[in-house]
C-alpha atoms as a PDB file:
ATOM      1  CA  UNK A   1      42.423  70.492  38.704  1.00  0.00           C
ATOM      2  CA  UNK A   2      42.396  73.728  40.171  1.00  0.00           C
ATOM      3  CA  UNK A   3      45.167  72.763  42.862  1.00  0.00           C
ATOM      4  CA  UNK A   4      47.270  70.950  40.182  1.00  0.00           C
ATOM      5  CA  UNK A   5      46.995  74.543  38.236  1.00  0.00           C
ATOM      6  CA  UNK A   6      48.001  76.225  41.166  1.00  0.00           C
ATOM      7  CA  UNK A   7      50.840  73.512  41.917  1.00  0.00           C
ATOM      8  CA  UNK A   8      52.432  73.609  38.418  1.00  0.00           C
ATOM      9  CA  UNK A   9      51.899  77.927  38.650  1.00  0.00           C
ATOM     10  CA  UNK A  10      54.441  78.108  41.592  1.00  0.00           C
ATOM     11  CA  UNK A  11      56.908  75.311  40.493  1.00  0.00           C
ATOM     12  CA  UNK A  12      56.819  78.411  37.287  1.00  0.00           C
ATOM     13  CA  UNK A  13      57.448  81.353  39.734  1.00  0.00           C
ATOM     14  CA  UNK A  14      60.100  79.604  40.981  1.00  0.00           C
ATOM     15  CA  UNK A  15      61.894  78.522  38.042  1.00  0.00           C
ATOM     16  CA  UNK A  16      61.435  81.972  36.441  1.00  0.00           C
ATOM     17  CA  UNK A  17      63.473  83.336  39.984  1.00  0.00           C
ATOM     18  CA  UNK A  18      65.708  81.160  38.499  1.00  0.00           C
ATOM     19  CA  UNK A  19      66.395  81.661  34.927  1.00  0.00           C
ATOM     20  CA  UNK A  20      65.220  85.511  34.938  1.00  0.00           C
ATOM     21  CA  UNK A  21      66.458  86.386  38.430  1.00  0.00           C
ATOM     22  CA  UNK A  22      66.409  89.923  39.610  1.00  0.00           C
ATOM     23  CA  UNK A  23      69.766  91.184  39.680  1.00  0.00           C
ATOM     24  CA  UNK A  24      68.947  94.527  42.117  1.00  0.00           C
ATOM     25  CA  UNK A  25      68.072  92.426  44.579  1.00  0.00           C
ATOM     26  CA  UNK A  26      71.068  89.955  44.258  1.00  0.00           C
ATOM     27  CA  UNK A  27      73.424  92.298  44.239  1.00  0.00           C
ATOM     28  CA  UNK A  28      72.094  94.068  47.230  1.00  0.00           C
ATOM     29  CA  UNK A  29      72.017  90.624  48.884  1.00  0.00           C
ATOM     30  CA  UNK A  30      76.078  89.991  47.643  1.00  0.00           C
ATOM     31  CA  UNK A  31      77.130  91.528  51.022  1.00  0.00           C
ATOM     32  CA  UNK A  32      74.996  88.986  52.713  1.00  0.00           C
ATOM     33  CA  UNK A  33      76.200  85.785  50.649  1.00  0.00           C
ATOM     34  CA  UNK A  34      79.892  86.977  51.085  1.00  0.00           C
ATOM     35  CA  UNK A  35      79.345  86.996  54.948  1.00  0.00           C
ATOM     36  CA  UNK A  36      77.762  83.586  54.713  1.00  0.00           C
ATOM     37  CA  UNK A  37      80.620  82.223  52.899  1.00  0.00           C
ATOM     38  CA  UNK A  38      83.341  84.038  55.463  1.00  0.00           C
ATOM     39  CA  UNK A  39      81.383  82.468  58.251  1.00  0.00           C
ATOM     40  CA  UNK A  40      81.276  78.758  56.703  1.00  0.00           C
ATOM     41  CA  UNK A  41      85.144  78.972  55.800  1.00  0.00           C
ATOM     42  CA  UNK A  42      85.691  79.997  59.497  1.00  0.00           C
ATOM     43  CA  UNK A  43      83.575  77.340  60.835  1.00  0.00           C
ATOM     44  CA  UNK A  44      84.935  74.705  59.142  1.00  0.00           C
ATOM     45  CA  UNK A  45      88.955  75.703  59.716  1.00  0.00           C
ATOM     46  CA  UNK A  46      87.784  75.320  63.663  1.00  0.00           C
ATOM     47  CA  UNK A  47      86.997  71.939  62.729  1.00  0.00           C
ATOM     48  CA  UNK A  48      89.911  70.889  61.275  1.00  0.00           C
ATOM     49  CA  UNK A  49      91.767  72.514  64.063  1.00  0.00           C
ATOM     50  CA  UNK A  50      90.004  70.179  66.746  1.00  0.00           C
ATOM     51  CA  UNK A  51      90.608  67.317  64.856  1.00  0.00           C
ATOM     52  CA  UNK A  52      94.349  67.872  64.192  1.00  0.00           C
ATOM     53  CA  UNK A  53      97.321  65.769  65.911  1.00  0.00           C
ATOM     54  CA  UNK A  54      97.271  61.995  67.562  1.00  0.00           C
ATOM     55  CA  UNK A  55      93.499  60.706  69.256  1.00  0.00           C
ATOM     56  CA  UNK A  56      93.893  60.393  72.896  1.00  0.00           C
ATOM     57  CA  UNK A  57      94.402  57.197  73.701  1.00  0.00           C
ATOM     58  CA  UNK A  58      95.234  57.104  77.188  1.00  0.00           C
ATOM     59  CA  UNK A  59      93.393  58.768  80.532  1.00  0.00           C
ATOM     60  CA  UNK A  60      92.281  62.198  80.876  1.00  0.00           C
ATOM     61  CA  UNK A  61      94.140  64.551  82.881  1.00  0.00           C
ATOM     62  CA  UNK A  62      93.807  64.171  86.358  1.00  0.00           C
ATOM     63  CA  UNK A  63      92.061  67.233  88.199  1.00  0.00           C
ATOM     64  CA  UNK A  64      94.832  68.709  90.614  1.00  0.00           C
ATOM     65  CA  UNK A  65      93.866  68.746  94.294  1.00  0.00           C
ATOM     66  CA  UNK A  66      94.366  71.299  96.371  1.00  0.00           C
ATOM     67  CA  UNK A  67      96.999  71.032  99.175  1.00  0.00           C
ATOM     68  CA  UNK A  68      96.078  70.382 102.786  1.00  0.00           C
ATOM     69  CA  UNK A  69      95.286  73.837 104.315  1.00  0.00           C
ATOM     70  CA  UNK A  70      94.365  75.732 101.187  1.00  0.00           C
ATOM     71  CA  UNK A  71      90.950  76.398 100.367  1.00  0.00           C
ATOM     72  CA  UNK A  72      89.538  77.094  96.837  1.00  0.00           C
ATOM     73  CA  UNK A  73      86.059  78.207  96.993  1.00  0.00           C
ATOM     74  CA  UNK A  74      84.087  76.241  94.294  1.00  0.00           C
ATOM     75  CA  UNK A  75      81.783  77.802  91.033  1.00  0.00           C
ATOM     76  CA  UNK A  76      79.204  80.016  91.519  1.00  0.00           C
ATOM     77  CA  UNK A  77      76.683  82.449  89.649  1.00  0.00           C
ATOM     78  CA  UNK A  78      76.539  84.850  92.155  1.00  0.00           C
ATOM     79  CA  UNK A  79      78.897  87.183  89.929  1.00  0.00           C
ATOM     80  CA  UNK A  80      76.986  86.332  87.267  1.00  0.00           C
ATOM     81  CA  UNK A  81      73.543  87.490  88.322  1.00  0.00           C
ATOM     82  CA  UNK A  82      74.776  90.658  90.066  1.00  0.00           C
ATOM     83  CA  UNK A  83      75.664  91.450  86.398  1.00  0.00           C
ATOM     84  CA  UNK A  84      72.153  91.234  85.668  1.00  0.00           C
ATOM     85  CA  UNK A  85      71.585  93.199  88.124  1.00  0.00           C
ATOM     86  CA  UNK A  86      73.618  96.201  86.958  1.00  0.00           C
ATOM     87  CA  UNK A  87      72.448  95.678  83.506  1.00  0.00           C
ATOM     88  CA  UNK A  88      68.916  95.997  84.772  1.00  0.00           C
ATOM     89  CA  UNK A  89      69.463  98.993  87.020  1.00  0.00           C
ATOM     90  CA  UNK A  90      71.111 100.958  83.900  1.00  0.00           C
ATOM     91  CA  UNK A  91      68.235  99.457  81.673  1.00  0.00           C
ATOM     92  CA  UNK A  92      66.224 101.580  84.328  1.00  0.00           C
ATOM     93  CA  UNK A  93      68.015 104.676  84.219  1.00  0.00           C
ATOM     94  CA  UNK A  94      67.991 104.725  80.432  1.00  0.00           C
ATOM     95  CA  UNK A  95      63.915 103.773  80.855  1.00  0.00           C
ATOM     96  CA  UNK A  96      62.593 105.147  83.991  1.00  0.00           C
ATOM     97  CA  UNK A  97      59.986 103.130  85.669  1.00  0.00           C
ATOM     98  CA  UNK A  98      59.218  99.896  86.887  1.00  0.00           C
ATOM     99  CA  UNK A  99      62.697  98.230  84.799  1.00  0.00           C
ATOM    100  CA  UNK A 100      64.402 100.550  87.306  1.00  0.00           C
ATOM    101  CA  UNK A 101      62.937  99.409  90.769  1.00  0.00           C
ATOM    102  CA  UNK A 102      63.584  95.906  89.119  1.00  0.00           C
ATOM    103  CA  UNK A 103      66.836  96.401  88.368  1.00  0.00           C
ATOM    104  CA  UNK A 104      67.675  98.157  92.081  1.00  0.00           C
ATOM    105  CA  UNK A 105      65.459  95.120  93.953  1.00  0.00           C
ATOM    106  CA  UNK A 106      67.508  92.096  91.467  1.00  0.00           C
ATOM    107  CA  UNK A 107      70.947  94.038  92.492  1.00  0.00           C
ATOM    108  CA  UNK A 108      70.499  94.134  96.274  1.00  0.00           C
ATOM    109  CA  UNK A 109      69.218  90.641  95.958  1.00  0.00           C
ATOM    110  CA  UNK A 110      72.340  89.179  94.108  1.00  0.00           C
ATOM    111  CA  UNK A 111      74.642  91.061  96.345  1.00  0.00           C
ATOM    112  CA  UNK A 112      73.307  89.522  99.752  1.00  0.00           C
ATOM    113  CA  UNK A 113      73.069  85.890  97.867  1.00  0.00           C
ATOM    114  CA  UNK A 114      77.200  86.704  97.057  1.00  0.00           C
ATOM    115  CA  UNK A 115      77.865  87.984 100.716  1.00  0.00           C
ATOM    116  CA  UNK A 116      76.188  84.917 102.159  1.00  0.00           C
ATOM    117  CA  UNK A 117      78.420  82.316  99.635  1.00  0.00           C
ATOM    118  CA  UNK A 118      81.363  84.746 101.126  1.00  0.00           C
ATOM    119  CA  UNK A 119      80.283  84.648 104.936  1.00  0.00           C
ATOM    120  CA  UNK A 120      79.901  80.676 103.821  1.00  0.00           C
ATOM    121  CA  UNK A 121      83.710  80.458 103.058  1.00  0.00           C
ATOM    122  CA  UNK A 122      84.935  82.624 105.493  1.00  0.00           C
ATOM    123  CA  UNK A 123      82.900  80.198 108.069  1.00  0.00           C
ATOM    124  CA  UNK A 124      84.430  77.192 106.111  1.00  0.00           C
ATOM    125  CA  UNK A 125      88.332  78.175 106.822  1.00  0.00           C
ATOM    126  CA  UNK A 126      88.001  80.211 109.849  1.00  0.00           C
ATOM    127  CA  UNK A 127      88.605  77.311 112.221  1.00  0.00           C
ATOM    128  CA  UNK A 128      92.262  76.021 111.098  1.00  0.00           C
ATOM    129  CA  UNK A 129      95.200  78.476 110.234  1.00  0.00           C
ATOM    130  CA  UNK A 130      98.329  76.384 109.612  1.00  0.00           C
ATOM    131  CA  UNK A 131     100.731  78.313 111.818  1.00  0.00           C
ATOM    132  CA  UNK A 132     104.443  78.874 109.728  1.00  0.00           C
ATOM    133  CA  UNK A 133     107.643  79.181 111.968  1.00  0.00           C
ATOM    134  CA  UNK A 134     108.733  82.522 112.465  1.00  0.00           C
ATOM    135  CA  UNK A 135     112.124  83.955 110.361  1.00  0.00           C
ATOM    136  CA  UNK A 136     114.587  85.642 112.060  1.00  0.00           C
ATOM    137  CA  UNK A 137     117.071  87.476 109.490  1.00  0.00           C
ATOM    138  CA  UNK A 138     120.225  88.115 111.347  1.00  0.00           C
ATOM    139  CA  UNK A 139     121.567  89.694 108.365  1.00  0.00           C
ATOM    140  CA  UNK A 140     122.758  90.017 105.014  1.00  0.00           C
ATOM    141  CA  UNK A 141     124.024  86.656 103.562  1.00  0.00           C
ATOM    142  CA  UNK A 142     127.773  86.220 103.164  1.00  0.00           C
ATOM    143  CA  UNK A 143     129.135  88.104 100.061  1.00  0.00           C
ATOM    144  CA  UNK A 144     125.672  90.325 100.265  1.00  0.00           C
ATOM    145  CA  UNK A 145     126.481  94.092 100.968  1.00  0.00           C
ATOM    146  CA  UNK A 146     123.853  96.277 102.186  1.00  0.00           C
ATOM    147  CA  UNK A 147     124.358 100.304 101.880  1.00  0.00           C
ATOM    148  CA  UNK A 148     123.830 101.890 105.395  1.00  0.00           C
ATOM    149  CA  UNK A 149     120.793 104.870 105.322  1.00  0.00           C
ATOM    150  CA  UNK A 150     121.495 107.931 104.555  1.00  0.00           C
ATOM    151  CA  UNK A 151     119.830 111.746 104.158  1.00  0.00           C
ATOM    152  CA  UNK A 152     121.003 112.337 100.638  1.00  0.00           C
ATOM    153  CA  UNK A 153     117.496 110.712  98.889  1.00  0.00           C
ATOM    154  CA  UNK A 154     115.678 113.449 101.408  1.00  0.00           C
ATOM    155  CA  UNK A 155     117.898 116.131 100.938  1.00  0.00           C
ATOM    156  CA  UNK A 156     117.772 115.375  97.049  1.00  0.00           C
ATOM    157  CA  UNK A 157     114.024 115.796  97.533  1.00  0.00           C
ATOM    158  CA  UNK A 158     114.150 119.076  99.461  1.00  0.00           C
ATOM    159  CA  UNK A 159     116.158 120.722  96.854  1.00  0.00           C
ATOM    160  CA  UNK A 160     114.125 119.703  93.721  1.00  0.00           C
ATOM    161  CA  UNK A 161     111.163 121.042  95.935  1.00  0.00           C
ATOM    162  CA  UNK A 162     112.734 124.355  96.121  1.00  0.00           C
ATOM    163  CA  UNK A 163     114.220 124.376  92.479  1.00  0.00           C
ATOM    164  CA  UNK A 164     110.169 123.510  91.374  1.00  0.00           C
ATOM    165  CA  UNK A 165     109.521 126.497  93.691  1.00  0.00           C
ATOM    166  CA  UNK A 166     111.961 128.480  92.084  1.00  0.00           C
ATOM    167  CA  UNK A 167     110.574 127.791  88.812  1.00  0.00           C
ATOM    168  CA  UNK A 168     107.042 129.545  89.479  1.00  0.00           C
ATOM    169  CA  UNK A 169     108.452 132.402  91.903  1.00  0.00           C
ATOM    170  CA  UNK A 170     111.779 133.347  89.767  1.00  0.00           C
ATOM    171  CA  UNK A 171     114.487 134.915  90.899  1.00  0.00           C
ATOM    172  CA  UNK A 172     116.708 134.335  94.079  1.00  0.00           C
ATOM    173  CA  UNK A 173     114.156 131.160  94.762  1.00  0.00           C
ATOM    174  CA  UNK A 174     115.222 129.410  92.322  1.00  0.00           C
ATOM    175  CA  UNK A 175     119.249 130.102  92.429  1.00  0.00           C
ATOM    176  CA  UNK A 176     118.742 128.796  95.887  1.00  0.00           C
ATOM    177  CA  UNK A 177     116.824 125.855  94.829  1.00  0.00           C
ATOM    178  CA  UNK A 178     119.447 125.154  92.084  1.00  0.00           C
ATOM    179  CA  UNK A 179     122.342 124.841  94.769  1.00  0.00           C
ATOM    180  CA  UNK A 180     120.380 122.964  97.198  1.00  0.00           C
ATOM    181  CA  UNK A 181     119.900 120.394  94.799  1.00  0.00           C
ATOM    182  CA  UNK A 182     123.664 120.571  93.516  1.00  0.00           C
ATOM    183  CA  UNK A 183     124.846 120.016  96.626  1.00  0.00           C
ATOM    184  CA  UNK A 184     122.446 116.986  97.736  1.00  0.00           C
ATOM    185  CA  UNK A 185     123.621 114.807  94.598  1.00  0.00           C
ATOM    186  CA  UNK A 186     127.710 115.437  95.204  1.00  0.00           C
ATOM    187  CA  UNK A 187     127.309 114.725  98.517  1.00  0.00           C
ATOM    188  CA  UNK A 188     124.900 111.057  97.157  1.00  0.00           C
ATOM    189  CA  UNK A 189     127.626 110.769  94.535  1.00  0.00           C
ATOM    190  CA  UNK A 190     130.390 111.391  97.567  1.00  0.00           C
ATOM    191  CA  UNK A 191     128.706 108.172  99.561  1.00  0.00           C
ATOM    192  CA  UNK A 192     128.112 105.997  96.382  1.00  0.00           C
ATOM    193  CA  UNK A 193     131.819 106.274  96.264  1.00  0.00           C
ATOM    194  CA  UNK A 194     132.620 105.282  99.377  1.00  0.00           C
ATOM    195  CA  UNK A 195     130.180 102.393  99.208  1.00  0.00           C
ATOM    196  CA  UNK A 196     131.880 101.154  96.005  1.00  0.00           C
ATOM    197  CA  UNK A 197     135.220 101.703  97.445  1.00  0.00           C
ATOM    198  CA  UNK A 198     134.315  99.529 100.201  1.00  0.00           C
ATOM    199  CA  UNK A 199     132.867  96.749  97.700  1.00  0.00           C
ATOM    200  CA  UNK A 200     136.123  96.808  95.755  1.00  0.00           C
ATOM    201  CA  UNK A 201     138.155  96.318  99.429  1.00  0.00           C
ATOM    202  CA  UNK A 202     135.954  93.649 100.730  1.00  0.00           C
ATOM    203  CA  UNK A 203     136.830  91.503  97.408  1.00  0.00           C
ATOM    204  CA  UNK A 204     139.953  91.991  97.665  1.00  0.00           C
ATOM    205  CA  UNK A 205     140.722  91.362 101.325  1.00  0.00           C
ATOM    206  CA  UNK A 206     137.659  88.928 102.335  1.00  0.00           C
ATOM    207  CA  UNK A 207     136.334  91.765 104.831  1.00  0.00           C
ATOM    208  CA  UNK A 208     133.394  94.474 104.720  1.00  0.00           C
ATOM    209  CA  UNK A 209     133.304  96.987 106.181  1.00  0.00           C
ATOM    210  CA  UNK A 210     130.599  99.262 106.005  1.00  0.00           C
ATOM    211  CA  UNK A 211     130.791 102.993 106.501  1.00  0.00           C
ATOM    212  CA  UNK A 212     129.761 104.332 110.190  1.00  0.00           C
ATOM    213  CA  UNK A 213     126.031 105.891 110.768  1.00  0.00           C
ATOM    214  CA  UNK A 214     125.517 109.043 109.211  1.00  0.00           C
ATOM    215  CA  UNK A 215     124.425 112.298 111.238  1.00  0.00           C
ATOM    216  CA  UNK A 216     121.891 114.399 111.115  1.00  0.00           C
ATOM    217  CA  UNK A 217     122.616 117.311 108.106  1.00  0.00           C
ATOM    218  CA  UNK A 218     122.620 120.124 110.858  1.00  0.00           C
ATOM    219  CA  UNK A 219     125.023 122.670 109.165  1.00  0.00           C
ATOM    220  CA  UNK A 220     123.772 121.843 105.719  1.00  0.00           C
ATOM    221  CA  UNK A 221     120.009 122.265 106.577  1.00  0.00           C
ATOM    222  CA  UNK A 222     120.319 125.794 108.579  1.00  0.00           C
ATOM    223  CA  UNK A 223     122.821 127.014 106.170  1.00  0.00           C
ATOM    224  CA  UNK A 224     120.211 126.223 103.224  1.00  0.00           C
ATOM    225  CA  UNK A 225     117.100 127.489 105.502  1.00  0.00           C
ATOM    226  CA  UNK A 226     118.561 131.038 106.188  1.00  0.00           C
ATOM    227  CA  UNK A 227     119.191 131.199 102.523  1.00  0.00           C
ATOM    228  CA  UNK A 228     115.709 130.312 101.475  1.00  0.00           C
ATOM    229  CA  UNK A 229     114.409 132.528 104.282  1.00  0.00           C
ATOM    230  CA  UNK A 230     116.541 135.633 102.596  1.00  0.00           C
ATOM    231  CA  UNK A 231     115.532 134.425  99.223  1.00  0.00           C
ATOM    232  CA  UNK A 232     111.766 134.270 100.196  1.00  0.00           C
ATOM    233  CA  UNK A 233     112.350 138.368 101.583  1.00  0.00           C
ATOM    234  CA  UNK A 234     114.150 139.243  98.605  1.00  0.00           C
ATOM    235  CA  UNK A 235     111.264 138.109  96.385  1.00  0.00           C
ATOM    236  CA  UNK A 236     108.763 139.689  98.373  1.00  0.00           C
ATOM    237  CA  UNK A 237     110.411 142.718  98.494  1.00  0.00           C
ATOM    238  CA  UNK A 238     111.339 143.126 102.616  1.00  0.00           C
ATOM    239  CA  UNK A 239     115.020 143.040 101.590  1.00  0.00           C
ATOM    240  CA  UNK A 240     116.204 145.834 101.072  1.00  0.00           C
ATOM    241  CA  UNK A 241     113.363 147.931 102.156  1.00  0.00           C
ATOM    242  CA  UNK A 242     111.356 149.881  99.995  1.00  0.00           C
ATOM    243  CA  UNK A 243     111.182 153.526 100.025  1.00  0.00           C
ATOM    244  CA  UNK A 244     108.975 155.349 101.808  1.00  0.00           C
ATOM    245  CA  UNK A 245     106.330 156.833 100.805  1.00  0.00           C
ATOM    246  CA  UNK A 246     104.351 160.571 101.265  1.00  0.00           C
ATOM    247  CA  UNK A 247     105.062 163.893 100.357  1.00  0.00           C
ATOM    248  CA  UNK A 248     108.329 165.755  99.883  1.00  0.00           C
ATOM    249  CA  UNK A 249     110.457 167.587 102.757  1.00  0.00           C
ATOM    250  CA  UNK A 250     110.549 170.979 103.282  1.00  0.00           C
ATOM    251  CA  UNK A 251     113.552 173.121 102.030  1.00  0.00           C
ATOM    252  CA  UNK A 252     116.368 174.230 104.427  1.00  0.00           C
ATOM    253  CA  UNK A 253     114.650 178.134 104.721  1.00  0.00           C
ATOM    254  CA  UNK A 254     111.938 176.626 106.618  1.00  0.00           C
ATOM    255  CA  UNK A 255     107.925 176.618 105.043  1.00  0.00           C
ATOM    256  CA  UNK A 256     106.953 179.308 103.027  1.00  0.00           C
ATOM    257  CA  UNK A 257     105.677 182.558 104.344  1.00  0.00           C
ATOM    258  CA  UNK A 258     101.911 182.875 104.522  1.00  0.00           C
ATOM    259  CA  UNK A 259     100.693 185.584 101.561  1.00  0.00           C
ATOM    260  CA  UNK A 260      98.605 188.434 102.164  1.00  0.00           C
ATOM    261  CA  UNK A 261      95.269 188.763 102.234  1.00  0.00           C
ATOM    262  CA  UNK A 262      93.388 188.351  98.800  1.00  0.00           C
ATOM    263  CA  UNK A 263      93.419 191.365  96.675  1.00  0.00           C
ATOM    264  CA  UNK A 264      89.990 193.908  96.942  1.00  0.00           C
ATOM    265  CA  UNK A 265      89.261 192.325 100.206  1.00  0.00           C
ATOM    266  CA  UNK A 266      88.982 194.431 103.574  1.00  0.00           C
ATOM    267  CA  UNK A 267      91.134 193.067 105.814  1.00  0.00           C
ATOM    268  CA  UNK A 268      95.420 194.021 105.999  1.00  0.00           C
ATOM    269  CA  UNK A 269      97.561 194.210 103.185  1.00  0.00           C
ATOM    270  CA  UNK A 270     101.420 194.053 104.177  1.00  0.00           C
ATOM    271  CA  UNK A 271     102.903 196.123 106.216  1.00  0.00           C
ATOM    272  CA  UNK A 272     100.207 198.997 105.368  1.00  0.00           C
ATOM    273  CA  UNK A 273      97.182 200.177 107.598  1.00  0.00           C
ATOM    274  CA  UNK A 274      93.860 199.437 106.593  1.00  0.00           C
ATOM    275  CA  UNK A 275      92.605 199.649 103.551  1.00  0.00           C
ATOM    276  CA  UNK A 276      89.355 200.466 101.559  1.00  0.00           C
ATOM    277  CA  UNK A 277      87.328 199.696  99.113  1.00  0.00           C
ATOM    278  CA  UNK A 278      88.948 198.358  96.130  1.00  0.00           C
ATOM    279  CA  UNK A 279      92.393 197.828  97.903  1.00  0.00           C
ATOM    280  CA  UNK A 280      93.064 201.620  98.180  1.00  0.00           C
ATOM    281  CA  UNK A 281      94.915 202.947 101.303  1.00  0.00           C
ATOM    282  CA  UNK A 282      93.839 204.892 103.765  1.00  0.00           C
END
């Protein structure tokens, strides 16, 4: 009777859970139920997702193969443990101890077992090399025009080198710098023009003609090199020189006369004999 008593006591707690629930707890639980219910919609639009469009009813897909000379290494876990391995060896820096020899020991371990696999495929494809012909471009195909080379990209450089100069030691630095880089991009702007002068011919007239080798920028370099030399003096002040210093000349009347002897003393006073005590003379 006693069990019956106990039986029919529950099936009462439970009911009363029921009918008199207690709301605290439910509503502290609503975040809970509202995840539950986010997570079973989810779950069940993935179903219907897989089961949308025709059945199959025809063969798989058939698994490509790889051509003759190409190797594809096949699946492995080697990546996959040397992640343990780095998890464990951080797990051991964050909780020194043994997890830290454990993590260094499962590293080292994974990392030979994924150089052997390598050395494996490396051993696997090192015997054949499929051998392609060699190309030989003789040029440019027809209709294809290819600009010549030309100084004007390095010269272009130089002189936004010296303008950036310019910019932290102001002053003649920069004007040079400024110039430099003025003249670089006509002169680019001066063989552009050509080149598309040339373009404009060839379509005309069937024939290109491209422009003859360029020389070395002689003039234009040593012109622009003295005048960063003499801006480079100017700013640090060797041209023009400074003035020099020490003390002032002496006057056209030569240095000043020595003065007499200090007053009261014993030795000569101007012009006079000598003198006595207290400057009188004798």
């Amino acid at each position: 009777m006693q069990l019956l008593q106990d039986l029919w006591n529950g099936i009462l707690d439970l009911t009363k859970l029921l009918v008199i629930p207690d709301w605290g707890a439910l509503i502290a639980l609503l975040p809970v139920f509202m995840a539950i219910v986010v997570v079973v919609f989810f779950i069940g639009r993935v179903i219907q997702y897989q089961r949308l469009g025709p059945r199959r009813r025809r063969p798989g897909r058939i698994k490509p193969v790889t051509p003759a000379g190409v190797h594809m290494p096949g699946p492995t876990y080697a990546p996959v443990f040397a992640a343990i391995g780095v998890f464990l060896l951080l797990m051991g820096l964050v909780f020194n101890g043994a997890l830290l020899v454990l993590g260094l020991i499962a590293l080292v371990l994974t990392l030979l077992y994924w150089g052997r696999e390598g050395l494996v495929d490396y051993d696997h494809v090192a015997g054949h090399h499929p051998q392609l012909p060699p190309t030989v471009h003789e040029g440019p195909p027809a209709g294809v025009h290819m600009p010549g080379p030309s100084f004007r990209p390095i010269l272009a450089s130089l002189g936004l080198t010296i303008l950036f100069l310019g910019l932290v030691f102001p002053g003649p630095v920069l004007a040079v710098g400024l110039a430099f880089l003025i003249v670089a991009l006509l002169g680019w702007l001066n063989d552009a023009r050509k080149e598309y002068r040339q373009v404009v011919r060839a379509d005309v007239s069937g024939h290109l003609e491209n422009e003859p080798a360029p020389g070395w920028p002689k003039t234009l370099l040593t012109v622009f090199s003295l005048l960063v030399v003499a801006a480079v003096a100017v700013n640090a002040g060797w041209i023009p020189p400074r003035a020099a210093s020490g003390g002032g000349t002496a006057g056209g009347g030569g240095s000043a006369a020595p003065s007499g002897g200090p007053v009261g003393s014993g030795g000569p006073a101007g012009s006079g004999g000598p003198s006595g005590p207290g400057g009188v003379a004798i």
